[in-house]
Protein backbone atom coordinates (compact mmCIF):
# COMPACT_ATOMS: atom_id res chain seq x y z
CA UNK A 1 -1.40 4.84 -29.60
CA UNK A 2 0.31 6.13 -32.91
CA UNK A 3 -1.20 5.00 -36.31
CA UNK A 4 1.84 2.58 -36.70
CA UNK A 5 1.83 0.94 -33.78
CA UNK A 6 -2.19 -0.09 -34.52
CA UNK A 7 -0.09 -3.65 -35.00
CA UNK A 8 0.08 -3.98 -30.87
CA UNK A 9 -3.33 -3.39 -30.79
CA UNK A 10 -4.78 -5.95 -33.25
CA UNK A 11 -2.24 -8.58 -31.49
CA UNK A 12 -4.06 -7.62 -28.21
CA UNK A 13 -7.35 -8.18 -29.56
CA UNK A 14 -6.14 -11.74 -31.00
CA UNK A 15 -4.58 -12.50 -27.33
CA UNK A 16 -8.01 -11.13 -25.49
CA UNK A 17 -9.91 -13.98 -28.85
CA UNK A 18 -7.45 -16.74 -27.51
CA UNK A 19 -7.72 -16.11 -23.91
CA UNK A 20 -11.62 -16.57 -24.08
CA UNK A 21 -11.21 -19.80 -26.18
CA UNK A 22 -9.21 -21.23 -23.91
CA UNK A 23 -11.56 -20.19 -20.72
CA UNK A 24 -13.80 -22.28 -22.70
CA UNK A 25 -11.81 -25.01 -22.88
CA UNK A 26 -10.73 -25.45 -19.42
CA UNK A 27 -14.21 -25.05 -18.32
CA UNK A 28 -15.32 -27.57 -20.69
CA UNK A 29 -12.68 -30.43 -19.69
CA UNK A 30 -11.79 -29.26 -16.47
CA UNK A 31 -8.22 -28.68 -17.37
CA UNK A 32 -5.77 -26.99 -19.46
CA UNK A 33 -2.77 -28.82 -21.54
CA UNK A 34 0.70 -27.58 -21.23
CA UNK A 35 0.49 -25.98 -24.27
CA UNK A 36 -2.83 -24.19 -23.52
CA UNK A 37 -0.94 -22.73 -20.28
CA UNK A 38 1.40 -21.45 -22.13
CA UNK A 39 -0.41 -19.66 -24.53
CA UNK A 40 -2.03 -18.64 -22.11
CA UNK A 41 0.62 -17.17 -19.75
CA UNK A 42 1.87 -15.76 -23.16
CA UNK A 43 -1.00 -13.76 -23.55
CA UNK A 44 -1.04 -12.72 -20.32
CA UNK A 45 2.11 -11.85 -20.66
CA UNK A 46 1.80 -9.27 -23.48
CA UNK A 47 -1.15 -7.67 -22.23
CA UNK A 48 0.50 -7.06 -19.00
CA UNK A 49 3.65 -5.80 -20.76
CA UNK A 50 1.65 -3.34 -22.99
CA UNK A 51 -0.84 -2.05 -20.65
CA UNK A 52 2.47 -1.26 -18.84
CA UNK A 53 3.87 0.54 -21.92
CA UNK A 54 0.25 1.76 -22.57
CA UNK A 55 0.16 3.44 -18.96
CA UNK A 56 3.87 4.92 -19.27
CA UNK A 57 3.32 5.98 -22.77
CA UNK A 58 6.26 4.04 -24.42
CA UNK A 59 4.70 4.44 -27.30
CA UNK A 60 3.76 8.15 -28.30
CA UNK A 61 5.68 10.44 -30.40
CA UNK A 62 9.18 9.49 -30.57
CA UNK A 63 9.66 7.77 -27.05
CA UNK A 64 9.72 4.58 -28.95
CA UNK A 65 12.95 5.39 -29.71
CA UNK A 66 13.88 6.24 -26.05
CA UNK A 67 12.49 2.56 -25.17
CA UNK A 68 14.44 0.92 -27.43
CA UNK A 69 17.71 2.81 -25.79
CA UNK A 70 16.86 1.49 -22.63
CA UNK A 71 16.23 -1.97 -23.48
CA UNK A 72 19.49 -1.88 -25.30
CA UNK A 73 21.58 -0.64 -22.14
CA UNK A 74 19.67 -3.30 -20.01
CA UNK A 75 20.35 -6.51 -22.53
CA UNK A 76 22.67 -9.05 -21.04
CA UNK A 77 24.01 -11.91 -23.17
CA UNK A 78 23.42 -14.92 -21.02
């Protein structure tokens, strides 16, 4: 990953942080709150998404620009 983009990185280490704090959690009561499942399917979320980008290499040299393209041509207002 490019020097600029270091960013997606640190956010994945703070998503990997929160994801183990809230393992704890539900282990400790049993249970997650609604708002602990969806931090947590948030986190998921983005990991998925840039491991995805990650594997396709969205985000080397210039093809950041090529990304943003697409996701322009796919947006729908709805």
């Amino acid at each position: 990953m490019q020097k600029d983009n270091l960013w997606l990185d640190e956010v994945a280490e703070t998503c990997t942080v929160t994801l183990n704090v809230l393992q704890r959690k539900a282990e400790e009561r049993g249970m997650l709150s609604h708002a602990d499942q969806t931090m947590t399917d948030l986190c998921l979320g983005y990991l998925y998404l840039l491991s995805i980008c990650d594997k396709n290499r969205f985000f080397e040299d210039d093809s950041i620009m090529g990304l943003t393209d697409i996701i322009k041509q796919k947006t729908t207002i709805h």
